[in-house]
C-alpha atoms as a PDB file:
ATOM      1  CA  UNK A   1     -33.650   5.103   8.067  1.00  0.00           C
ATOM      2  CA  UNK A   2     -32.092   3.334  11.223  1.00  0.00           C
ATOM      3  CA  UNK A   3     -31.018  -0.255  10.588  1.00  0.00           C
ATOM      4  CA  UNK A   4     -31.773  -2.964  13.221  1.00  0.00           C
ATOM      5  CA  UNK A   5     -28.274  -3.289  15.328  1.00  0.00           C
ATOM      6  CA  UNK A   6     -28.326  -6.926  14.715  1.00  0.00           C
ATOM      7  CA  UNK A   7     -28.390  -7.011  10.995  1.00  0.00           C
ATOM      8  CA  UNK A   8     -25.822  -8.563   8.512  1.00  0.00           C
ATOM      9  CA  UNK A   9     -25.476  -8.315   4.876  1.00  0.00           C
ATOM     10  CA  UNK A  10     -25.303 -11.689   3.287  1.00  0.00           C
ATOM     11  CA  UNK A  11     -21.733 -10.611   2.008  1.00  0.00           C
ATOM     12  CA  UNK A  12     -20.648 -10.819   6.184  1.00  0.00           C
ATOM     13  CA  UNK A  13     -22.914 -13.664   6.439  1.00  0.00           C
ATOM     14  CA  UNK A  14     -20.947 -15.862   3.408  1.00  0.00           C
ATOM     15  CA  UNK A  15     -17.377 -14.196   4.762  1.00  0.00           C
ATOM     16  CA  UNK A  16     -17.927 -15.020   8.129  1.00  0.00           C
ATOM     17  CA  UNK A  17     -19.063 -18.656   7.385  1.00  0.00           C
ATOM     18  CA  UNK A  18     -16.296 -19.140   4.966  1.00  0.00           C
ATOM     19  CA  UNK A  19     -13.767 -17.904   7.939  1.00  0.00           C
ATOM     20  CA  UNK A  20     -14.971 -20.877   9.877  1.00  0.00           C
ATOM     21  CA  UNK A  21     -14.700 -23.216   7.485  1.00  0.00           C
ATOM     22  CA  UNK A  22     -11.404 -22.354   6.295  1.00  0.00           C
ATOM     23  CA  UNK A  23      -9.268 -21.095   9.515  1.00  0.00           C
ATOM     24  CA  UNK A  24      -6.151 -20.423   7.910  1.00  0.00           C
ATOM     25  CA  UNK A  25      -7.613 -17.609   5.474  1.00  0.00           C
ATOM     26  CA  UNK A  26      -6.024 -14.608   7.577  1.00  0.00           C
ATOM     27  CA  UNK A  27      -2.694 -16.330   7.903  1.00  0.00           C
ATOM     28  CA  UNK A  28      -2.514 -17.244   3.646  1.00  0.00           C
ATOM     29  CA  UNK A  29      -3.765 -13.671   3.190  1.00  0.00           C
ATOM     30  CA  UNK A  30      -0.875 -12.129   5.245  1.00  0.00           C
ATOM     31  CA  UNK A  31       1.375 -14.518   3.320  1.00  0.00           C
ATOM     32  CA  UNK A  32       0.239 -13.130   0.272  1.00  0.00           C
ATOM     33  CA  UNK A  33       0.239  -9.464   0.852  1.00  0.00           C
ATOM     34  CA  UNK A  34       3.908 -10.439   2.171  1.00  0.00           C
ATOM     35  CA  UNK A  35       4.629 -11.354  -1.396  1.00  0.00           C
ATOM     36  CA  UNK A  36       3.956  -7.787  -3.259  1.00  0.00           C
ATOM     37  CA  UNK A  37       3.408  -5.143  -0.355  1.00  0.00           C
ATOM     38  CA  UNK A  38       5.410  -5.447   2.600  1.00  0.00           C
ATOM     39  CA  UNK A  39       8.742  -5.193   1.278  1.00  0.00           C
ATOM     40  CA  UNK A  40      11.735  -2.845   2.844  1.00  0.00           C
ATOM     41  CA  UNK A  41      12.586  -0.113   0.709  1.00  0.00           C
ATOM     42  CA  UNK A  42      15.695   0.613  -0.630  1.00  0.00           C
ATOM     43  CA  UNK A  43      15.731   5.250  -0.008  1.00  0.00           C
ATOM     44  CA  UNK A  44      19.194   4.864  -1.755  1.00  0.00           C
ATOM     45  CA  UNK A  45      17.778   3.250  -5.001  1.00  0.00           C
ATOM     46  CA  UNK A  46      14.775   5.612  -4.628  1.00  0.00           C
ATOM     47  CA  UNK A  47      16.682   8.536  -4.723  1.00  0.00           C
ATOM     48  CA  UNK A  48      18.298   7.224  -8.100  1.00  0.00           C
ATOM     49  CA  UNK A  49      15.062   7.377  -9.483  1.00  0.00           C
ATOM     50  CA  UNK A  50      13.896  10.438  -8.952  1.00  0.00           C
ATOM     51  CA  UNK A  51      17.611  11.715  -9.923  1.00  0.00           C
ATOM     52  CA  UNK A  52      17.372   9.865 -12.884  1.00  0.00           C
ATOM     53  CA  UNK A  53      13.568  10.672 -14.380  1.00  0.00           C
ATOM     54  CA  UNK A  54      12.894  12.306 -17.460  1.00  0.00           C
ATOM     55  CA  UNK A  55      10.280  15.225 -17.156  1.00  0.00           C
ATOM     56  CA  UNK A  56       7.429  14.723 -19.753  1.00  0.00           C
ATOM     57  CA  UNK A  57       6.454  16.769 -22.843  1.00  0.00           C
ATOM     58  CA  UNK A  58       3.582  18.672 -22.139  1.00  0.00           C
ATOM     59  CA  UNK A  59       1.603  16.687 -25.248  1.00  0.00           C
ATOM     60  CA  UNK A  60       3.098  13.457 -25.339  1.00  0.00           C
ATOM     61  CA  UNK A  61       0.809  12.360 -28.587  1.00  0.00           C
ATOM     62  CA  UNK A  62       2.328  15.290 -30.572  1.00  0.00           C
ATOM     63  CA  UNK A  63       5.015  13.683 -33.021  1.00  0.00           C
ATOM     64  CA  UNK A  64       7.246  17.164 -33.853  1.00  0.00           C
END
């Protein structure tokens, strides 16, 4: 089945209209995802880490 080239769910519809009335959405997103995800990371402190882990049991439930 071949959709019409011009169609938009009403999700697009209601994002798109919600863009235009709010016109700083994009910028406060970026902000956000500038808050938890794009942060420099430290390969020194990394490597720690990894030097530092544990490995697992194979069963970690089993108490002997």
């Amino acid at each position: 089945m071949i959709m019409a080239q011009h169609y938009e769910s009403a999700i697009t519809q209601f994002i798109k209209a919600y863009k235009t009335s709010h016109p700083d959405t994009e910028k406060r997103q970026l902000e956000g995802r500038a808050l938890l995800w794009d942060k420099q990371q430290d390969t020194e402190q990394l490597e720690q880490f990894k030097a530092a882990r544990v490995p697992q049991k194979p069963y970690v439930y089993q108490t002997n």
